[in-house]
C-alpha atoms as a PDB file:
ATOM      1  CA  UNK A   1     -59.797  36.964 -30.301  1.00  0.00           C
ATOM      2  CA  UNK A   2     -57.476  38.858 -28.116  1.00  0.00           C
ATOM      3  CA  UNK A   3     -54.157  39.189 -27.600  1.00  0.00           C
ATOM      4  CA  UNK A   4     -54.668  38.165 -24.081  1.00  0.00           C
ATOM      5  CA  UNK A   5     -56.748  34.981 -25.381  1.00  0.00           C
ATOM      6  CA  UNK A   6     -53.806  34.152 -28.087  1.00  0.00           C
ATOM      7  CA  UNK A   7     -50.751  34.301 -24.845  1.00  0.00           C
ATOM      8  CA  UNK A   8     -52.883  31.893 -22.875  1.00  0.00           C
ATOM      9  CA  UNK A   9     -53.650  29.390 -25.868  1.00  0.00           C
ATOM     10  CA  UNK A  10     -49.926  29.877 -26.528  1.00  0.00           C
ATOM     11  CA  UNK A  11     -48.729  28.738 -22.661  1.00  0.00           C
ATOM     12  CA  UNK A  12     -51.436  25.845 -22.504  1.00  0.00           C
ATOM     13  CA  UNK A  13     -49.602  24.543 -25.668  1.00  0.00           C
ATOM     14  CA  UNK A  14     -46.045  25.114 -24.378  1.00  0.00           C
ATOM     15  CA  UNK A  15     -47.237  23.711 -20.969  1.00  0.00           C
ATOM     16  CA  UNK A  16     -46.489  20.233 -21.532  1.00  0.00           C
ATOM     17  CA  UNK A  17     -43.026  20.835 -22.791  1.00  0.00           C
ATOM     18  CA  UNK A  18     -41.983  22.446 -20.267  1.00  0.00           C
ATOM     19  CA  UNK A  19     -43.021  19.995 -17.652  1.00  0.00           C
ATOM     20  CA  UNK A  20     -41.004  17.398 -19.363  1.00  0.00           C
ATOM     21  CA  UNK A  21     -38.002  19.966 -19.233  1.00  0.00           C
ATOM     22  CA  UNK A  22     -37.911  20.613 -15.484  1.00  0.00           C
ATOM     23  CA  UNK A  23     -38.846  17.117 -15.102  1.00  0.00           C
ATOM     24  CA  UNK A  24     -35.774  16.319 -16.977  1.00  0.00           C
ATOM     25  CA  UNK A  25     -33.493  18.513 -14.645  1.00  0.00           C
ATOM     26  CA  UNK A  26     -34.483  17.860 -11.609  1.00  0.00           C
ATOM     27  CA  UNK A  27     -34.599  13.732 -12.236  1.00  0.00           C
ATOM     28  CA  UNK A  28     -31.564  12.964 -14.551  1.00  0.00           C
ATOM     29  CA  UNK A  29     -29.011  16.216 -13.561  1.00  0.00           C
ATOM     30  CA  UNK A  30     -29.472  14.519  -9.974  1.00  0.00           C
ATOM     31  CA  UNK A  31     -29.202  11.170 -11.183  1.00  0.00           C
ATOM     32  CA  UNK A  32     -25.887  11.930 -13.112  1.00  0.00           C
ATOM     33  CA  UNK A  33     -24.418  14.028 -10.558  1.00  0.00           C
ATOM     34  CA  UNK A  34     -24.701  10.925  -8.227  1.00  0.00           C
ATOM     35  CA  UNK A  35     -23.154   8.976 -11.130  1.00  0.00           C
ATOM     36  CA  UNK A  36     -20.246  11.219 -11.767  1.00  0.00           C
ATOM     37  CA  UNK A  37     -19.542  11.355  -7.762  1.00  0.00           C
ATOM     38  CA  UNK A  38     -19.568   7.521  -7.583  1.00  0.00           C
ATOM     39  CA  UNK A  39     -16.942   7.582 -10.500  1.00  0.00           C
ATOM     40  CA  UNK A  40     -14.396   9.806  -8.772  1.00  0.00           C
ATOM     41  CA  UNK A  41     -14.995   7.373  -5.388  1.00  0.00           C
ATOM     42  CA  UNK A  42     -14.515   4.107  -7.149  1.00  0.00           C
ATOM     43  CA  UNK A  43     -11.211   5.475  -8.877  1.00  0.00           C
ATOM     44  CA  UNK A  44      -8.618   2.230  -8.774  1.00  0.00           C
ATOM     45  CA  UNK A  45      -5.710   2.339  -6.072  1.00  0.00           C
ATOM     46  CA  UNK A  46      -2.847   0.790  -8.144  1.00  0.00           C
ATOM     47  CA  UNK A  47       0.656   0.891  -8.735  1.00  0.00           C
ATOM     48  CA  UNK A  48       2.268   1.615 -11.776  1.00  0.00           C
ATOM     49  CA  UNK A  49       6.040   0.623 -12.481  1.00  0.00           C
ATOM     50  CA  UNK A  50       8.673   3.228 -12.821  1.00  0.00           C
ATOM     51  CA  UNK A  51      10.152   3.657 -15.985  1.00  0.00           C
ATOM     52  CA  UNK A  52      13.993   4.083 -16.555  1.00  0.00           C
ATOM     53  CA  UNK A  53      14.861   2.652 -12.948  1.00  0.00           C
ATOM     54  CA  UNK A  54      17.960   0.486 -12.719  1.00  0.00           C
ATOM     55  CA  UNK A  55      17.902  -2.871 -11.256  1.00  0.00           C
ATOM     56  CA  UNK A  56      18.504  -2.254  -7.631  1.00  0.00           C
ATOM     57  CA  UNK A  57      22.640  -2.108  -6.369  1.00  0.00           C
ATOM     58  CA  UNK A  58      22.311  -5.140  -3.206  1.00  0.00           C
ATOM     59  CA  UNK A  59      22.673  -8.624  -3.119  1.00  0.00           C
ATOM     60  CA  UNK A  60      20.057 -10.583  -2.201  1.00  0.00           C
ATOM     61  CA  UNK A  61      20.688 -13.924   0.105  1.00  0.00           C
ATOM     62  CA  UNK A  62      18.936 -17.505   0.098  1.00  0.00           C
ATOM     63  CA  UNK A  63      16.035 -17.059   2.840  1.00  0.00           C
ATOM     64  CA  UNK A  64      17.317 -18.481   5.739  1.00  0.00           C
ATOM     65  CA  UNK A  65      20.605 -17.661   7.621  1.00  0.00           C
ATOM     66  CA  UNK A  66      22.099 -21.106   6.769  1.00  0.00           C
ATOM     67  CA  UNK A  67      20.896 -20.974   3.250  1.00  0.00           C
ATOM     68  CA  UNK A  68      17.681 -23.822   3.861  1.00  0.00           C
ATOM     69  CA  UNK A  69      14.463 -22.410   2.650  1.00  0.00           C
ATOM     70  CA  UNK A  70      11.771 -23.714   5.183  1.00  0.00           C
ATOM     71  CA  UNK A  71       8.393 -23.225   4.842  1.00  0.00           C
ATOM     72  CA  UNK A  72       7.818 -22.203   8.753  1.00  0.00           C
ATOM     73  CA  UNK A  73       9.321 -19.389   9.818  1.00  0.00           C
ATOM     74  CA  UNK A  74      11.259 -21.269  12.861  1.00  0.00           C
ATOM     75  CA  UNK A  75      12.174 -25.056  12.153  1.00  0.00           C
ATOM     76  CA  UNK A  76      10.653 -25.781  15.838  1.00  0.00           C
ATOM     77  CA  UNK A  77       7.292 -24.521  15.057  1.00  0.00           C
ATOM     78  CA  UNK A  78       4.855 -27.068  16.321  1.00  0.00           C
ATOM     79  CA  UNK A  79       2.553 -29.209  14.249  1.00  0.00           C
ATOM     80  CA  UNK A  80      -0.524 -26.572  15.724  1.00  0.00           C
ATOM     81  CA  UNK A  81       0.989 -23.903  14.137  1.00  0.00           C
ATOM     82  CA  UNK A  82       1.948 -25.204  10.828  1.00  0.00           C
ATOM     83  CA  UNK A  83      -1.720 -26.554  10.270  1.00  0.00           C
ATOM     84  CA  UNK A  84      -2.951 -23.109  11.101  1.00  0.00           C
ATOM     85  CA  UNK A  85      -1.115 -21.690   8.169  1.00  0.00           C
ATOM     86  CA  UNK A  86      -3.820 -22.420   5.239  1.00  0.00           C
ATOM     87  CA  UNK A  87      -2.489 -20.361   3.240  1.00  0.00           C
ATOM     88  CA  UNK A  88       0.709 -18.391   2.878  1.00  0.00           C
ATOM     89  CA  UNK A  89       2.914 -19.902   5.122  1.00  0.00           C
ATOM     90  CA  UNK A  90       6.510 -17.808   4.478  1.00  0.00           C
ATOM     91  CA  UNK A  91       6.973 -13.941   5.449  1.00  0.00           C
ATOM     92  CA  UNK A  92       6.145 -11.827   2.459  1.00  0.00           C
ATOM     93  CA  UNK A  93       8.018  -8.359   2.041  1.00  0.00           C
ATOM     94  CA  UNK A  94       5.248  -5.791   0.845  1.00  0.00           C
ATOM     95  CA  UNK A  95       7.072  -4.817  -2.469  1.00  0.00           C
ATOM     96  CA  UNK A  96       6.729  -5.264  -5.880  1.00  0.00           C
ATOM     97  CA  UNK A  97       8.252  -7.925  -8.337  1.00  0.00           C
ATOM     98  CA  UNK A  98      11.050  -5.813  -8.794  1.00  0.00           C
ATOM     99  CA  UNK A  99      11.968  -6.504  -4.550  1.00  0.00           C
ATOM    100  CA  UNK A 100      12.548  -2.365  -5.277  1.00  0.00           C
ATOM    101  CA  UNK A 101      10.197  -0.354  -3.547  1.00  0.00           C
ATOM    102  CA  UNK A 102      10.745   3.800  -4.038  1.00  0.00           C
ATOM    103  CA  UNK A 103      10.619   6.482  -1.982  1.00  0.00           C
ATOM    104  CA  UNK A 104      10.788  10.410  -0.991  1.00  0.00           C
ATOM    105  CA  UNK A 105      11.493   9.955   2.352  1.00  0.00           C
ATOM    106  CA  UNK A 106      14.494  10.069   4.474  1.00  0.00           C
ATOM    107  CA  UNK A 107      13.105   8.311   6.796  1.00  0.00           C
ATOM    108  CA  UNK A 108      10.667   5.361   5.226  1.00  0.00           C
ATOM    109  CA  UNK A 109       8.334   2.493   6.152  1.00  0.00           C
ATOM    110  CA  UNK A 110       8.850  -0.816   5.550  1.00  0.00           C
ATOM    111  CA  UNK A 111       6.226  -3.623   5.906  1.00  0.00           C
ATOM    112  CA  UNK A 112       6.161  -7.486   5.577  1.00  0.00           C
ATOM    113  CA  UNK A 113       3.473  -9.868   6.115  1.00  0.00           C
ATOM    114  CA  UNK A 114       4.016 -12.164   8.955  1.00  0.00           C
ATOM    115  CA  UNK A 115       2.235 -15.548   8.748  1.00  0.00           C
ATOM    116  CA  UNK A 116       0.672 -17.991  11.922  1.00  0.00           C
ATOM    117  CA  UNK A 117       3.766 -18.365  14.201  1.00  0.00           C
ATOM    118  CA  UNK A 118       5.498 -19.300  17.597  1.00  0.00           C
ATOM    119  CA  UNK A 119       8.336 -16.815  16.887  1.00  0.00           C
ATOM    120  CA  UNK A 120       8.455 -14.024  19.183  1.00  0.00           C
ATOM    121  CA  UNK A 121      10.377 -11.638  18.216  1.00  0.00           C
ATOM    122  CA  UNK A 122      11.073 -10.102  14.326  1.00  0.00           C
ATOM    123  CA  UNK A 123      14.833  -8.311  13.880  1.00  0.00           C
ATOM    124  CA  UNK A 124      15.030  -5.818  11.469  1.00  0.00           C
ATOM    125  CA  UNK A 125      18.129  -3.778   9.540  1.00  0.00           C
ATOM    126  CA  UNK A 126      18.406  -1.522   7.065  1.00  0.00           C
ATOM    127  CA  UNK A 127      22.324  -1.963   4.957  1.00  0.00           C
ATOM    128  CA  UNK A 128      24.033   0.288   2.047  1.00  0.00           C
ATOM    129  CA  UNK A 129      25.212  -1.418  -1.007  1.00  0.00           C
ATOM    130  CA  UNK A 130      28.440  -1.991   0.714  1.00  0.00           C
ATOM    131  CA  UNK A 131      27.040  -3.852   3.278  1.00  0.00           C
ATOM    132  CA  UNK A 132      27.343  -1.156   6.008  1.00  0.00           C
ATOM    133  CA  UNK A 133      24.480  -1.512   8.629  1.00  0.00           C
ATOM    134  CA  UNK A 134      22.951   1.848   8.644  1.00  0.00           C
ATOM    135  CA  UNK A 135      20.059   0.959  11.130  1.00  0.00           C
ATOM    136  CA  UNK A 136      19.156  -2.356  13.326  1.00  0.00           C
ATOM    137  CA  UNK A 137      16.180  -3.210  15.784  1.00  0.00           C
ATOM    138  CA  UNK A 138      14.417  -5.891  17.559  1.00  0.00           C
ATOM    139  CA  UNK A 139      10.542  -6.040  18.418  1.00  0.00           C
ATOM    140  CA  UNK A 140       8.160  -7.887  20.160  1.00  0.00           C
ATOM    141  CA  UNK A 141       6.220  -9.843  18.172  1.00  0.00           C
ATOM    142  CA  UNK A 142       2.585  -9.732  18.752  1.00  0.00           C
ATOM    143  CA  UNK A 143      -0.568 -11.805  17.401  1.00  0.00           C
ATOM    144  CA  UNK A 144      -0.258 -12.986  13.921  1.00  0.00           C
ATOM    145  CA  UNK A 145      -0.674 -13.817  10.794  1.00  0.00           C
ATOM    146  CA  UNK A 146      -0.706  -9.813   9.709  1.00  0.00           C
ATOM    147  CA  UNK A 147       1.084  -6.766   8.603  1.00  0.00           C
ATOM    148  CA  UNK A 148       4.265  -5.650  10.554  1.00  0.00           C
ATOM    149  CA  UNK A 149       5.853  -2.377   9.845  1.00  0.00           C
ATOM    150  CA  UNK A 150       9.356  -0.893  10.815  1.00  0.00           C
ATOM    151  CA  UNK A 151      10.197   2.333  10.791  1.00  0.00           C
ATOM    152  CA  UNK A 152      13.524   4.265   9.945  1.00  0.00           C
ATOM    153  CA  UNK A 153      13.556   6.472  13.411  1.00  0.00           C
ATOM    154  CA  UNK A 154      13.495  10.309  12.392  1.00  0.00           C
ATOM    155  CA  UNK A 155      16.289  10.684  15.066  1.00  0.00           C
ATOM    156  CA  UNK A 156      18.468   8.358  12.825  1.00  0.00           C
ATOM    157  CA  UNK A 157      20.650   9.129  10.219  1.00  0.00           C
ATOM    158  CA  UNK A 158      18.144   8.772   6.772  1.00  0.00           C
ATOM    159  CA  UNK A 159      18.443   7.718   3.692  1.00  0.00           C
ATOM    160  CA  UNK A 160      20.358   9.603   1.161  1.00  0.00           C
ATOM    161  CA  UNK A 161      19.044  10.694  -2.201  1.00  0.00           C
ATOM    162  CA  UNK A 162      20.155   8.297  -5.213  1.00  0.00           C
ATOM    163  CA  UNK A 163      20.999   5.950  -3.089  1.00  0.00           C
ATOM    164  CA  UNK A 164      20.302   2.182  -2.658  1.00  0.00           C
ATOM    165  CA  UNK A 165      19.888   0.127   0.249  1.00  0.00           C
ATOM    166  CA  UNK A 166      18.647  -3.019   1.191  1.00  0.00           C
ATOM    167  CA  UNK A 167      16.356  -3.897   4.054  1.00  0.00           C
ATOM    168  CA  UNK A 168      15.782  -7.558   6.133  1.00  0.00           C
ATOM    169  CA  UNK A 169      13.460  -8.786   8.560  1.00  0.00           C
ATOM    170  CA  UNK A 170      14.156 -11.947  10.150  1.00  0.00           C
ATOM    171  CA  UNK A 171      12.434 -14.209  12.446  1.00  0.00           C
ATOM    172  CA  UNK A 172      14.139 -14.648  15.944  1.00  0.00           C
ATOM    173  CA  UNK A 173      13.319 -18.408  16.932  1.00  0.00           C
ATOM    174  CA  UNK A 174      15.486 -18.969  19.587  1.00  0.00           C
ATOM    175  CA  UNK A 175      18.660 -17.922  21.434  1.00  0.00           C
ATOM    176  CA  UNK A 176      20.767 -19.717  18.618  1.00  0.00           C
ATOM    177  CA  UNK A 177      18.475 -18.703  15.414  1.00  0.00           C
ATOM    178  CA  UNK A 178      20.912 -19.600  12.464  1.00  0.00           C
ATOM    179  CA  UNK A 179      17.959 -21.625  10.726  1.00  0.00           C
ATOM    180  CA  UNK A 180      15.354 -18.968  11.226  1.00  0.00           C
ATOM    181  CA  UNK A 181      13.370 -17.582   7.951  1.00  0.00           C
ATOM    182  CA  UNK A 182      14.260 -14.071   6.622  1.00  0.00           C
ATOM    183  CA  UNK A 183      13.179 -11.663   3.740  1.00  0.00           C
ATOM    184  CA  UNK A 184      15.042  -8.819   1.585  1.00  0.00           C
ATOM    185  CA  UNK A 185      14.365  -6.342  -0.088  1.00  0.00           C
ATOM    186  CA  UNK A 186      15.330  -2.893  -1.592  1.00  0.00           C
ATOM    187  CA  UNK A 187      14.724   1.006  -1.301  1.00  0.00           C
ATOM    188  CA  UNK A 188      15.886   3.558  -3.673  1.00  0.00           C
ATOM    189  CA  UNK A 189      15.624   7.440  -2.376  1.00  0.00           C
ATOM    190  CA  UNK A 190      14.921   9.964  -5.455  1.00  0.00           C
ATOM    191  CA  UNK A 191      13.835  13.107  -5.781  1.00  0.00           C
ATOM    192  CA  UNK A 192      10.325  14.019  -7.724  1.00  0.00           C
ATOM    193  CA  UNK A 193       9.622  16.464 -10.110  1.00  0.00           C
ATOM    194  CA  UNK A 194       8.572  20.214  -9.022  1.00  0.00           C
ATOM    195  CA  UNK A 195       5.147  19.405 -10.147  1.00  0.00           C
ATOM    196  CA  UNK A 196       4.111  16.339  -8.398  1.00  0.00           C
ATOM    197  CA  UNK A 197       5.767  18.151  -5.172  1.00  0.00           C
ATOM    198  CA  UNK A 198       2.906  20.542  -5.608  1.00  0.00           C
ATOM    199  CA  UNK A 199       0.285  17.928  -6.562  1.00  0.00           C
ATOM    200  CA  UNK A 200       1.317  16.099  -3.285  1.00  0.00           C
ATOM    201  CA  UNK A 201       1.416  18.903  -0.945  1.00  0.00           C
ATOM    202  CA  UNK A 202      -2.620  19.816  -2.119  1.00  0.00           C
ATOM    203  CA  UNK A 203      -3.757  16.633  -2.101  1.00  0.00           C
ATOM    204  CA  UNK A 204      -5.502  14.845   0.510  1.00  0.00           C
ATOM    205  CA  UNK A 205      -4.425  11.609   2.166  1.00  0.00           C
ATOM    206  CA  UNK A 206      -5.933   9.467   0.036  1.00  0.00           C
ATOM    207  CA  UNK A 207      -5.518  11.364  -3.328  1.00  0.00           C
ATOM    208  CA  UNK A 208      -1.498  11.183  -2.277  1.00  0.00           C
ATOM    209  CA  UNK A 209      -1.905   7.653  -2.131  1.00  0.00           C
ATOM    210  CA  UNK A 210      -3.456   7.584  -5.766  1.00  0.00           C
ATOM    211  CA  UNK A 211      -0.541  10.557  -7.237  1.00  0.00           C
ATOM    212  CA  UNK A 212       2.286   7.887  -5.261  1.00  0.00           C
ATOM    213  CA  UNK A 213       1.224   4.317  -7.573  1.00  0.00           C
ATOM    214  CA  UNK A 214       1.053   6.725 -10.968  1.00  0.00           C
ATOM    215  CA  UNK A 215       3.968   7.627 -10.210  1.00  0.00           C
ATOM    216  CA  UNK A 216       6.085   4.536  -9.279  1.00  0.00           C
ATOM    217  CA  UNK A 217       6.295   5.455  -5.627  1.00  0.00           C
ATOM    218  CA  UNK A 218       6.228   2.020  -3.603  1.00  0.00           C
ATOM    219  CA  UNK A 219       7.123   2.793   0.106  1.00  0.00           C
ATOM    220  CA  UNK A 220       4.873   6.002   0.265  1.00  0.00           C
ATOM    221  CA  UNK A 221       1.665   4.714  -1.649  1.00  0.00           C
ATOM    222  CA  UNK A 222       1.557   1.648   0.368  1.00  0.00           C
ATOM    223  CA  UNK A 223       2.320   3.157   4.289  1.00  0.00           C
ATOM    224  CA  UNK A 224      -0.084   5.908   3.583  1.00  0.00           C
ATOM    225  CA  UNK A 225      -2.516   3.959   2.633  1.00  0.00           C
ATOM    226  CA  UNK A 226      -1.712   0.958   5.508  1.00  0.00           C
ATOM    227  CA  UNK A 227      -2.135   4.310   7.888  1.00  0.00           C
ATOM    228  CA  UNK A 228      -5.689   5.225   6.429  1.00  0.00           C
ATOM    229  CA  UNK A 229      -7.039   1.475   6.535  1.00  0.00           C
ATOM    230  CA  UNK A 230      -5.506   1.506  10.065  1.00  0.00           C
ATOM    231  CA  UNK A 231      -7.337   4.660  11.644  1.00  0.00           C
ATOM    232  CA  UNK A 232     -10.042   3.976   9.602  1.00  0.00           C
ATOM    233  CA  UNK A 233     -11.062   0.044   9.806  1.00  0.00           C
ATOM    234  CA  UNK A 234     -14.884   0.416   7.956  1.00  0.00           C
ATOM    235  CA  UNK A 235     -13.919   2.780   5.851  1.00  0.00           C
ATOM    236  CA  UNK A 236     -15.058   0.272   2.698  1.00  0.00           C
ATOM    237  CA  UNK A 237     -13.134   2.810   0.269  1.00  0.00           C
ATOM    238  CA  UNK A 238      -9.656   2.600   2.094  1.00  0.00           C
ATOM    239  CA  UNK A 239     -10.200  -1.564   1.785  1.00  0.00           C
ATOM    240  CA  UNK A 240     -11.163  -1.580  -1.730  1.00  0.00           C
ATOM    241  CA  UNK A 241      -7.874   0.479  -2.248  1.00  0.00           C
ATOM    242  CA  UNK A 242      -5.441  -2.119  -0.087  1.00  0.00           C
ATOM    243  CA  UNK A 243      -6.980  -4.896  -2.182  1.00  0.00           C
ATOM    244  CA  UNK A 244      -6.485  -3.576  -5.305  1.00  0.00           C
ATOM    245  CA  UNK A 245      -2.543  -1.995  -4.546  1.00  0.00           C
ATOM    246  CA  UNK A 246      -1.742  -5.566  -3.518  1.00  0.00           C
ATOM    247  CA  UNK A 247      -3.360  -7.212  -6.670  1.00  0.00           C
ATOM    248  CA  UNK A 248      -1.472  -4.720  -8.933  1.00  0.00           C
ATOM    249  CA  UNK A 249       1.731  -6.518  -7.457  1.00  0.00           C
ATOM    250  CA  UNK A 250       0.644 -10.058  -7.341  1.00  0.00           C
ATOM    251  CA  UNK A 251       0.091 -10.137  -3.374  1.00  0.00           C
ATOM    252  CA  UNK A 252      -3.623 -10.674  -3.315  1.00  0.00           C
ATOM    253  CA  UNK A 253      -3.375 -13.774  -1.422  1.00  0.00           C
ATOM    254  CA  UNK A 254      -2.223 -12.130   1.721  1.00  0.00           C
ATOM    255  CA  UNK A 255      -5.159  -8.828   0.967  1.00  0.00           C
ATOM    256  CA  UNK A 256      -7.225  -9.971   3.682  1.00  0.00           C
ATOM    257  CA  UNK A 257      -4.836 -10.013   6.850  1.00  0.00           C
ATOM    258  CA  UNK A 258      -5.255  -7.127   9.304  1.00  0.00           C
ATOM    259  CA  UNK A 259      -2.541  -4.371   9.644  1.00  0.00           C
ATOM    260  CA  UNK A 260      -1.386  -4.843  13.596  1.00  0.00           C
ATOM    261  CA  UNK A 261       1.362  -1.510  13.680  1.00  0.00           C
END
């Protein structure tokens, strides 16, 4: 027998093992690949409380401007309206349990969820601990129920860092509107670390929103992420996110309402 004979005995043998081998990494190397990249996608949006914040430093009021807690935003909503709210039924301030809601900015968003009503118009201010208004504003009121957001003008003096303020948007019912439904709540300015600075500033939109709920970071993880499921209403990643930030907080009952501004 010769050599030549022996090397082609020898690669008839080995032929079926290394079939199975390429088989093998061109089936499962795809197969996990696909598996790893659907891991990263399906990565929970959620927030995570800070550790070693204080309690915020503002006083919080009743709910309504004469103290009455009502479960209709005006007290002259019609009968129409108050069987169209099913469900929640009060304005909801997008925050966590602890009403304190972090940020980096200056200049913030705020957002609260507006339920089935004839009110036309929302007022919202922004006050230091000392009860100083620092920022006030009226808008139109357009369809609801949804999500309303208010912004801190960038030509307006901003927040300072370490500070606390607190932050109310109130139904405007009528002319004389002292029974009219409000909600509070509270933003803290702080400074991050070095290292998340430079995390944030190479991270894409919605990996910013993830790094902002690890780290504690209210205001920015939840109007980034309202922006991206704004501009982007089918993106099925961006609502999986807004569901599960809002269930992290206990406000999964109001998941499902659009975002209007």
């Amino acid at each position: 027998m010769t050599i030549y004979t022996k090397i082609s005995k020898l690669l008839v043998s080995l032929l079926p093992i290394l079939l199975l081998q390429c088989s093998y990494v061109v089936l499962v190397n795809p197969m996990q690949a696909q598996a790893q990249a659907q891991t990263a996608k399906r990565s929970k949006v959620t927030f995570e409380p800070p550790k070693g914040q204080p309690a915020p430093k503002v006083t919080f009021g009743g709910g309504t401007r004469n103290g009455r807690v009502d479960s209709d935003l005006c007290p002259q909503a019609s009968r129409t309206t108050a069987r169209q709210n099913a469900g929640v039924k009060s304005m909801v301030p997008l925050l966590p349990q602890s009403k304190l809601g972090l940020t980096t900015s200056s200049h913030p968003t705020f957002m609260v969820y507006v339920p089935k009503t004839n009110a036309k118009e929302l007022e919202f201010k922004v006050e230091d601990t000392q009860a100083n208004e620092v920022y006030q504003t009226t808008v139109k009121l357009g369809a609801t129920p949804g999500f309303v957001s208010f912004n801190l003008p960038e030509n307006h003096r901003g927040l300072e860092v370490g500070q606390d303020y607190k932050w109310v948007v109130g139904a405007v019912c009528q002319s004389n509107s002292s029974e009219s439904r409000f909600v509070e709540g509270a933003v803290r300015r702080f400074e991050i670390s070095s290292a998340l600075k430079s995390q944030l500033n190479k991270a894409k939109p919605f990996e910013q929103v993830v790094l902002y709920g690890k780290a504690g970071i209210w205001q920015d993880a939840i109007s980034s992420l309202a922006v991206i499921k704004r501009n982007q209403p089918g993106n099925a990643e961006a609502i999986t996110a807004w569901r599960d930030m809002l269930q992290s907080v206990g406000l999964d009952a109001i998941a499902e309402a659009p975002i209007y501004n």
